[in-house]
Protein backbone atom coordinates (compact mmCIF):
# COMPACT_ATOMS: atom_id res chain seq x y z
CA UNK A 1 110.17 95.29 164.35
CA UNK A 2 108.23 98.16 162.19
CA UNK A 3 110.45 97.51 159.20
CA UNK A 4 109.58 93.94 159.84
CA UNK A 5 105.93 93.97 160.21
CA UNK A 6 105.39 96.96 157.30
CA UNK A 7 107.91 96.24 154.68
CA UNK A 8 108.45 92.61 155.24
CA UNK A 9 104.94 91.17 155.85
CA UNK A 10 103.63 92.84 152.80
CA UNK A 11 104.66 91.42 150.00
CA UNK A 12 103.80 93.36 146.96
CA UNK A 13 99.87 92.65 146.99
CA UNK A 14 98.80 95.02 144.76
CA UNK A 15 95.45 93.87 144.69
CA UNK A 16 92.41 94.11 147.44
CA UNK A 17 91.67 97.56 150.07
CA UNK A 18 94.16 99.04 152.50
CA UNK A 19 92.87 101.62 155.14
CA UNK A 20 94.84 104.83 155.71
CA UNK A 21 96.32 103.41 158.64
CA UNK A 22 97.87 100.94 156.80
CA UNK A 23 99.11 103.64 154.68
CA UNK A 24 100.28 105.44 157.15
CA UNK A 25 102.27 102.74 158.67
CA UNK A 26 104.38 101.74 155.69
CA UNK A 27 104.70 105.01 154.61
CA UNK A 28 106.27 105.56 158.42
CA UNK A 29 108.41 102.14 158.09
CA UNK A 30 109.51 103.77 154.57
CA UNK A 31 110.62 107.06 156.14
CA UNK A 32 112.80 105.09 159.22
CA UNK A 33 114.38 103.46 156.45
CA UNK A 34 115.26 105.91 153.76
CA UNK A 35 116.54 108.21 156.97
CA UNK A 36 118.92 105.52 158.27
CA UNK A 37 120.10 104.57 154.90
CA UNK A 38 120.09 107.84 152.67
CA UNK A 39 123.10 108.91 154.73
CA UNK A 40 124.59 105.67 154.65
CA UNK A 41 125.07 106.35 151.18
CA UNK A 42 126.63 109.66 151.55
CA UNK A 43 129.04 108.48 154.26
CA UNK A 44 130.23 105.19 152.58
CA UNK A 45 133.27 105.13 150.45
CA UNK A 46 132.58 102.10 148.98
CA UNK A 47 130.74 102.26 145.33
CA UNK A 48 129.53 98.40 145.75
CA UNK A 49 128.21 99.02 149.34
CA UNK A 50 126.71 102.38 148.08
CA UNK A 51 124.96 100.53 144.62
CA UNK A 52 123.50 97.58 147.64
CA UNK A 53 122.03 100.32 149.49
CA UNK A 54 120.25 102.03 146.52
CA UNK A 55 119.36 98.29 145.91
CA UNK A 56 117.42 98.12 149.54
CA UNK A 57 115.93 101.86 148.91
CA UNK A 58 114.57 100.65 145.59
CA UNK A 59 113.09 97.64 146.85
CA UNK A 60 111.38 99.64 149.97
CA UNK A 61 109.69 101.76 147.47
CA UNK A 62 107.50 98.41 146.51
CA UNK A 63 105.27 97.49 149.67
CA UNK A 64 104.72 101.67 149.08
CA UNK A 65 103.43 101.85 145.51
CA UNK A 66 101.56 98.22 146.37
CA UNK A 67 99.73 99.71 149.50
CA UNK A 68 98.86 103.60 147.63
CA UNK A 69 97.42 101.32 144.82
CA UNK A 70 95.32 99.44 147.27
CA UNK A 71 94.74 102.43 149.06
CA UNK A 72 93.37 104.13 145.90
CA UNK A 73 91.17 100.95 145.24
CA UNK A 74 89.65 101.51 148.53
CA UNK A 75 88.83 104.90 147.64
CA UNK A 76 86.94 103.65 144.30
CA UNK A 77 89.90 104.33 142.00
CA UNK A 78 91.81 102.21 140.23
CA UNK A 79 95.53 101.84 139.58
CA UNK A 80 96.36 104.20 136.80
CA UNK A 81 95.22 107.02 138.94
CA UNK A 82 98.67 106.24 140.77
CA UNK A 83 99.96 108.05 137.19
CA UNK A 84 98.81 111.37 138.83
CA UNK A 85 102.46 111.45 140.32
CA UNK A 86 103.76 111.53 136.54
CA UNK A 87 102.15 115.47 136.50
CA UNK A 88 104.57 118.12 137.50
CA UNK A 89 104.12 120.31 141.11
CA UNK A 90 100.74 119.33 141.41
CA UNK A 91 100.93 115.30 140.65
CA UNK A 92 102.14 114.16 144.21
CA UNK A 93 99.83 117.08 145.96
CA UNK A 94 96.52 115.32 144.33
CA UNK A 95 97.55 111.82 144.89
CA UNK A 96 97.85 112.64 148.67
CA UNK A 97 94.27 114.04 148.40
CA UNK A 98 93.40 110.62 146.87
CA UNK A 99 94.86 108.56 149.54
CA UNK A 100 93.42 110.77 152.37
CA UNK A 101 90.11 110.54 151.03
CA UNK A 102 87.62 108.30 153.34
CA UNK A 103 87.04 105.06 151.81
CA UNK A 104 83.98 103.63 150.47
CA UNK A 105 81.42 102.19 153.10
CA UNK A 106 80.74 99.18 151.10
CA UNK A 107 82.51 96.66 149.01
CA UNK A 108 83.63 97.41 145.50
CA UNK A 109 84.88 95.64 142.50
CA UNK A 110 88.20 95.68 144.27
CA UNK A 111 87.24 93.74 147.34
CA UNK A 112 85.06 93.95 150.69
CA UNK A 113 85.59 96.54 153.23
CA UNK A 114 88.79 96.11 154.86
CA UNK A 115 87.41 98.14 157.97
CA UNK A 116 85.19 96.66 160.78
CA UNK A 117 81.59 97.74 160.45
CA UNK A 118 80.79 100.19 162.60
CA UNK A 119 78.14 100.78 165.26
């Protein structure tokens, strides 16, 4: 049901706002999966079922990068500071700080608020 609703149901929209809930959730849905099939991989001694489930951890990483990207557009930023992960030691540590950040309040050249107004 989580795989289905995170991974599944978002189909690499790499365009619009995501909130850090959103975020949160796939990036939970991402870590269920690469736990149950990581050891899969270790365990199996089959190289053909071992290359199809490096296939399925490859194609879980998508919905991820799609939802960081619109998780940095909600944040003001736009894709290419995604290549932040590209810088060693410190590249994943400043993209996390990115994707924590609170959104902006109002809509952006990226799209409308995806969060209720408040109050």
């Amino acid at each position: 049901m989580l795989l289905a609703r995170y991974l599944l149901a978002y189909k690499p929209d790499f365009t619009g706002r995501a909130t850090r809930s959103e975020l949160l959730g796939t990036l939970g849905a991402c870590a269920i999966a690469t736990a149950v099939l990581v050891p899969l991989v270790v365990i199996v001694k089959s190289l053909l079922l071992a290359m199809t489930i490096l296939t399925l951890l490859l194609l879980i990483a998508v919905p991820l990068v799609a939802v960081c990207i619109r998780r940095l557009h909600d944040t003001g930023r736009g894709w290419s500071a995604f290549g932040v992960v590209a810088i060693p030691y410190v590249g994943l540590l400043v993209l996390a700080v990115f994707l924590a950040l609170n959104g902006e309040k109002h809509d952006n050249v990226f799209g409308p608020n995806p969060r209720p107004p408040s109050g």
